[in-house]
PDB file of N, CA and C in Angstrom:
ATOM      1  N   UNK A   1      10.759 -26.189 -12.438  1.00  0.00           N
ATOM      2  CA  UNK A   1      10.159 -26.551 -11.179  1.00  0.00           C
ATOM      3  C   UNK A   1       8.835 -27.263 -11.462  1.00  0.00           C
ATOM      4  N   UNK A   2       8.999 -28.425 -10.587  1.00  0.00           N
ATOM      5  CA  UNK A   2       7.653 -29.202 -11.301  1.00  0.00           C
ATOM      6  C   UNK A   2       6.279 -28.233 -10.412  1.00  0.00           C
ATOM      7  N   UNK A   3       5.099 -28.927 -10.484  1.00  0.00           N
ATOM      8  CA  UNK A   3       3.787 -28.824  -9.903  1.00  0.00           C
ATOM      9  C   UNK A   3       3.974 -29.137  -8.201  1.00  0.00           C
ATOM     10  N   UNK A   4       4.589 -30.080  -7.980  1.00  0.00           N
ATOM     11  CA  UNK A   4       4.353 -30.872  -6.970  1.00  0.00           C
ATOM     12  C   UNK A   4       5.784 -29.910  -6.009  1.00  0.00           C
ATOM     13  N   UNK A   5       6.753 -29.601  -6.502  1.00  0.00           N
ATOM     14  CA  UNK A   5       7.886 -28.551  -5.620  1.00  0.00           C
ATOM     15  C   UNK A   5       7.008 -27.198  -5.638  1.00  0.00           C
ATOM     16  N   UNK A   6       6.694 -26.634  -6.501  1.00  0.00           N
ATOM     17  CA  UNK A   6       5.491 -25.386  -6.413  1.00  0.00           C
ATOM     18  C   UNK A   6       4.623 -25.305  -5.167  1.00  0.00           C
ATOM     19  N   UNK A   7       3.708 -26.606  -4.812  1.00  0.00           N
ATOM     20  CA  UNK A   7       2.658 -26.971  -4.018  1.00  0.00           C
ATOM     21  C   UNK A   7       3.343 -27.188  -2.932  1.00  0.00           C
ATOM     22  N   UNK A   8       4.332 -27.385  -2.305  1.00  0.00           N
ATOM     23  CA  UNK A   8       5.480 -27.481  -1.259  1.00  0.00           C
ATOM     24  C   UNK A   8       5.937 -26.325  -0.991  1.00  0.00           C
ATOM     25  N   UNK A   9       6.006 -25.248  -1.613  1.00  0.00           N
ATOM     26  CA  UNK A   9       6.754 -23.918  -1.352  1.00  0.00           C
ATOM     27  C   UNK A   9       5.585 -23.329  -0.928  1.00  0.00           C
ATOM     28  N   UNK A  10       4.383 -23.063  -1.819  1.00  0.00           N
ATOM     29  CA  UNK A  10       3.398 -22.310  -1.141  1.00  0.00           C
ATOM     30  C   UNK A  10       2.608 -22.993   0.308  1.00  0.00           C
ATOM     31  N   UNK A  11       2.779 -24.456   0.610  1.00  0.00           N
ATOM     32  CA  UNK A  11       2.706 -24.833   1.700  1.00  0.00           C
ATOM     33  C   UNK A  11       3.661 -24.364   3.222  1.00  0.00           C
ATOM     34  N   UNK A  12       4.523 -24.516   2.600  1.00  0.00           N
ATOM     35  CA  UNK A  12       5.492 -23.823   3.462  1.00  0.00           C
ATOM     36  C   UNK A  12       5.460 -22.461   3.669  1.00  0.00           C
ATOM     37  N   UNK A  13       5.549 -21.429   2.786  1.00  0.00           N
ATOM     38  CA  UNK A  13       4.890 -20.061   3.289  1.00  0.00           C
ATOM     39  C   UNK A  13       3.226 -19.783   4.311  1.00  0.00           C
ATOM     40  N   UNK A  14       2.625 -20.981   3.554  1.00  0.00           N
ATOM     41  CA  UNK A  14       1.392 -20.652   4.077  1.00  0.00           C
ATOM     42  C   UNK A  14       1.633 -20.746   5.662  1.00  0.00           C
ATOM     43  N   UNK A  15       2.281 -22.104   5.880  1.00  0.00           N
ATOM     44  CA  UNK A  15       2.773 -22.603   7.409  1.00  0.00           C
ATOM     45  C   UNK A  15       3.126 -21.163   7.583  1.00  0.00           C
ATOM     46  N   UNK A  16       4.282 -20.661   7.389  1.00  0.00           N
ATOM     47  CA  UNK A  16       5.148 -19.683   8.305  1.00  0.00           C
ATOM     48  C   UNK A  16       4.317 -18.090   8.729  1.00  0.00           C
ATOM     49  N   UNK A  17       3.691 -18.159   7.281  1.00  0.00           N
ATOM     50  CA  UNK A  17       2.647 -17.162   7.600  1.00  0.00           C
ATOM     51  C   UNK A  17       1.926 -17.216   8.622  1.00  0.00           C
ATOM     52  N   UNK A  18       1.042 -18.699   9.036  1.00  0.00           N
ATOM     53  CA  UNK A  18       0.523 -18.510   9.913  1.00  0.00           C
ATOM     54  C   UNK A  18       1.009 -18.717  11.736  1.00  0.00           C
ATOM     55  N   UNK A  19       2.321 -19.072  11.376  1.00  0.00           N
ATOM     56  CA  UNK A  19       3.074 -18.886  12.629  1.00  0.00           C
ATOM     57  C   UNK A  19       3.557 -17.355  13.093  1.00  0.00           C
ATOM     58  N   UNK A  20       4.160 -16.641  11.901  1.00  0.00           N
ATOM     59  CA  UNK A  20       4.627 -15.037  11.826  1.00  0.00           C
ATOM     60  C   UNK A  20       3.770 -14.466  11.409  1.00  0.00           C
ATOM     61  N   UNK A  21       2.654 -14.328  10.605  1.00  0.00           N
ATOM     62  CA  UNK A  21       2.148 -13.673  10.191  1.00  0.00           C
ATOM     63  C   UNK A  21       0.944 -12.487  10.931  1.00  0.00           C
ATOM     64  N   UNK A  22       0.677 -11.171  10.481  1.00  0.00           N
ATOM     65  CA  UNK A  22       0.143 -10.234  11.280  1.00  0.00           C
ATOM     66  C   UNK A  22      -1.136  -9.855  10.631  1.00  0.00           C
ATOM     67  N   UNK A  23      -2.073  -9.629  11.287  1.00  0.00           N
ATOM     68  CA  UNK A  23      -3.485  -9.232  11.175  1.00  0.00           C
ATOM     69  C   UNK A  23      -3.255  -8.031  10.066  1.00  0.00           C
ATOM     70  N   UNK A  24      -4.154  -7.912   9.036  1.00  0.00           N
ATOM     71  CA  UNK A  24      -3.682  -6.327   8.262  1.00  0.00           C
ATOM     72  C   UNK A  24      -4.275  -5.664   9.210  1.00  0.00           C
ATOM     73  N   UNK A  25      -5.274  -5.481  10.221  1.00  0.00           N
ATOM     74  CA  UNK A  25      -5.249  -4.152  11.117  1.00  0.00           C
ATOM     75  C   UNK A  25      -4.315  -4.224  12.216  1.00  0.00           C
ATOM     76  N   UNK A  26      -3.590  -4.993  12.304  1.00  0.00           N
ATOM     77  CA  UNK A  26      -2.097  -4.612  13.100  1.00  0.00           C
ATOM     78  C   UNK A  26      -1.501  -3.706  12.520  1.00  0.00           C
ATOM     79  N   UNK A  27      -1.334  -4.178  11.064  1.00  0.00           N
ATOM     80  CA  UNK A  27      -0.090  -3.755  10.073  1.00  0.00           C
ATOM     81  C   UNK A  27      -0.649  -1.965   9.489  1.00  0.00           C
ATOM     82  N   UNK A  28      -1.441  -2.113   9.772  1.00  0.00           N
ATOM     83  CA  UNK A  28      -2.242  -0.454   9.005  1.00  0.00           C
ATOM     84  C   UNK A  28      -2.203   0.689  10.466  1.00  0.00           C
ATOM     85  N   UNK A  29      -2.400  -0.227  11.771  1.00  0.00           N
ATOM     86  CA  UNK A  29      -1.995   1.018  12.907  1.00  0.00           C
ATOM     87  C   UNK A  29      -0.698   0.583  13.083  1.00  0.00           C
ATOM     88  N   UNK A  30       0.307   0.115  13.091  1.00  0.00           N
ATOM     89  CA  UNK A  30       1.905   0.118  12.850  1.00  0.00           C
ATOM     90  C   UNK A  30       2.231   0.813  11.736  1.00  0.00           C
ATOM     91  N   UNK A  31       1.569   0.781  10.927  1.00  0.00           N
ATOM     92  CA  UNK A  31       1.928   2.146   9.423  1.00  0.00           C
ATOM     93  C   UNK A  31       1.172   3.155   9.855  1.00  0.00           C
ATOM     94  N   UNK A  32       0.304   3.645  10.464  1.00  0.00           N
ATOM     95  CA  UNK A  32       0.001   4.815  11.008  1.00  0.00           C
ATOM     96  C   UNK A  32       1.030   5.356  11.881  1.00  0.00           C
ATOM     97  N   UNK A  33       1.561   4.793  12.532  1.00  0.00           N
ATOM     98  CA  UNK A  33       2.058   4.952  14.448  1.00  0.00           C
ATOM     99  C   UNK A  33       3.534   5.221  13.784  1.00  0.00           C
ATOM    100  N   UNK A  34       4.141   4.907  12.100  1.00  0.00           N
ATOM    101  CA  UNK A  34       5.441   5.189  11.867  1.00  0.00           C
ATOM    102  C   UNK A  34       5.472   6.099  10.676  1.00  0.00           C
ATOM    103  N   UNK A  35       4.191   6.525  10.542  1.00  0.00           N
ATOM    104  CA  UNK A  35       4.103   7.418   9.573  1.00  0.00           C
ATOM    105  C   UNK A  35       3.915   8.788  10.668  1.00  0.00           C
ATOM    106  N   UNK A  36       3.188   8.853  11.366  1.00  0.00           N
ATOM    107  CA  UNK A  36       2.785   9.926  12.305  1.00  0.00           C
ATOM    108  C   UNK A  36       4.335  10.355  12.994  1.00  0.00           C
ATOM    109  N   UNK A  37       4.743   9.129  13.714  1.00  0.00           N
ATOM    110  CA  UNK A  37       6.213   9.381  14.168  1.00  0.00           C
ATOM    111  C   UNK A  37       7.290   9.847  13.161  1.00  0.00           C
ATOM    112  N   UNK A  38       7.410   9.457  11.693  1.00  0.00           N
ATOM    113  CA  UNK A  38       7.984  10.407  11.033  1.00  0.00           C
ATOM    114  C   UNK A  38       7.757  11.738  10.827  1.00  0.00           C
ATOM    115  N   UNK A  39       6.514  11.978  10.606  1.00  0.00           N
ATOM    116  CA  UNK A  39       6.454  13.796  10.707  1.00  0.00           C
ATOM    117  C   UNK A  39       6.326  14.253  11.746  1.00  0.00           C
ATOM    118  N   UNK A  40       6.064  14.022  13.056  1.00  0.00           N
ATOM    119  CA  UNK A  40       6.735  14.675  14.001  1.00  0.00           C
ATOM    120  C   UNK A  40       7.832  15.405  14.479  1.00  0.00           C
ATOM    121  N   UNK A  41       8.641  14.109  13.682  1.00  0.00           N
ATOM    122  CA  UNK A  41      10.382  13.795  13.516  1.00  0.00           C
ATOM    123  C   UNK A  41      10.915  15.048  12.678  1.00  0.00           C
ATOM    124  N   UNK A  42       9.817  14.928  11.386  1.00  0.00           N
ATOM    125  CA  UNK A  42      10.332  15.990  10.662  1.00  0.00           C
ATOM    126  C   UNK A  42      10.217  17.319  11.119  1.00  0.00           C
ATOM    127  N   UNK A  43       9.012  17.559  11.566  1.00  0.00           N
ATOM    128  CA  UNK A  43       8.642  18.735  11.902  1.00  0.00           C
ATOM    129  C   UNK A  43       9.421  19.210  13.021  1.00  0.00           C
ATOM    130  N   UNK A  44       9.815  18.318  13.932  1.00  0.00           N
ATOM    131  CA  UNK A  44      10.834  18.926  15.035  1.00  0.00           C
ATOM    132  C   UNK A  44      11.830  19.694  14.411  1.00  0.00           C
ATOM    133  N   UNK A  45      12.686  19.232  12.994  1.00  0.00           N
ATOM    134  CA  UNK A  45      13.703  19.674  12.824  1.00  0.00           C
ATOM    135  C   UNK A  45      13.320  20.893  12.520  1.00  0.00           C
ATOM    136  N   UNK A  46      12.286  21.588  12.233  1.00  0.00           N
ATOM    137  CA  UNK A  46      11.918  23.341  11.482  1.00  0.00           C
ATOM    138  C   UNK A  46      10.918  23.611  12.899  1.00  0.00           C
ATOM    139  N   UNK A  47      11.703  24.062  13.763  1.00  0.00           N
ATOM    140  CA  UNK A  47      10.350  24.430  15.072  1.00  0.00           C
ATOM    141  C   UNK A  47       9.546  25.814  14.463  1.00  0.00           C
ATOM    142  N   UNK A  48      10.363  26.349  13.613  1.00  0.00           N
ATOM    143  CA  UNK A  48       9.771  27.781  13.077  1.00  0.00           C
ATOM    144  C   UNK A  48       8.744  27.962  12.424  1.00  0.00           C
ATOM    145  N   UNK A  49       8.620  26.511  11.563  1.00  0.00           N
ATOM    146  CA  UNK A  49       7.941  26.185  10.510  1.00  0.00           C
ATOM    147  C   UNK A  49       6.504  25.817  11.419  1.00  0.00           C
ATOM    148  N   UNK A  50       5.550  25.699  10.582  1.00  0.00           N
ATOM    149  CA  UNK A  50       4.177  25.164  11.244  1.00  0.00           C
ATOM    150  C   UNK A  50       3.824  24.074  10.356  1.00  0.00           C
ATOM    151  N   UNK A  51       4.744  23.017  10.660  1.00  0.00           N
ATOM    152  CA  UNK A  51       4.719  21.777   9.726  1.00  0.00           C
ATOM    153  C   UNK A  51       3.927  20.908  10.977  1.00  0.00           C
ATOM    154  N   UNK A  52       3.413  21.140  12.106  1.00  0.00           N
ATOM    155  CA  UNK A  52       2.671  19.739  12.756  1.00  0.00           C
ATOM    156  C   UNK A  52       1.835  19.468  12.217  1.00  0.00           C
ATOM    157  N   UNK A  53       1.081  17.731  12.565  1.00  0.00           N
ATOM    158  CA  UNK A  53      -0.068  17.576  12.263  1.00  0.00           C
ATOM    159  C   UNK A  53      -1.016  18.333  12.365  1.00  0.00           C
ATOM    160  N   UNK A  54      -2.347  17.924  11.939  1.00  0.00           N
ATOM    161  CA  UNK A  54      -3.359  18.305  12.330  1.00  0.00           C
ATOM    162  C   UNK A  54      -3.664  17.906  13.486  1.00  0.00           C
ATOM    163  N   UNK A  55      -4.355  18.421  14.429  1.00  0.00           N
ATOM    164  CA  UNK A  55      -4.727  17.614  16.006  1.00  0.00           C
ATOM    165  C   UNK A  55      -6.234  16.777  15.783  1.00  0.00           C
ATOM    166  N   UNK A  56      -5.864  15.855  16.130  1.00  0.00           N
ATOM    167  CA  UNK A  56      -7.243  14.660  15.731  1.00  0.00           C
ATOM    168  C   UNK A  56      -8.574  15.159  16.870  1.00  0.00           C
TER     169      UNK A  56
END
């Protein structure tokens, strides 16, 4: 792959990135909001257990 197809590909990501691309503090409370919703998830399944979060 020459220099000049290289400089075309990362142009093109850069484009799409900035058409799709997401703020990292979007992406860090969307990984909060599906991390939290998994242990919820989990913890539902053992109601016996005292697996909830902590309360914020």
């Amino acid at each position: 792959m020459t220099d000049t197809n290289l400089a075309n590909e990362f142009s093109e990501f850069e484009e799409l990135e900035a058409m799709f691309g997401q703020d990292t503090s979007d992406l860090a409370k969307m990984e909060k909001v599906m991390l939290t919703q998994n242990l919820e998830g989990f913890a539902s399944c053992f109601p016996e257990w005292d697996l909830h979060p902590p309360v914020a």
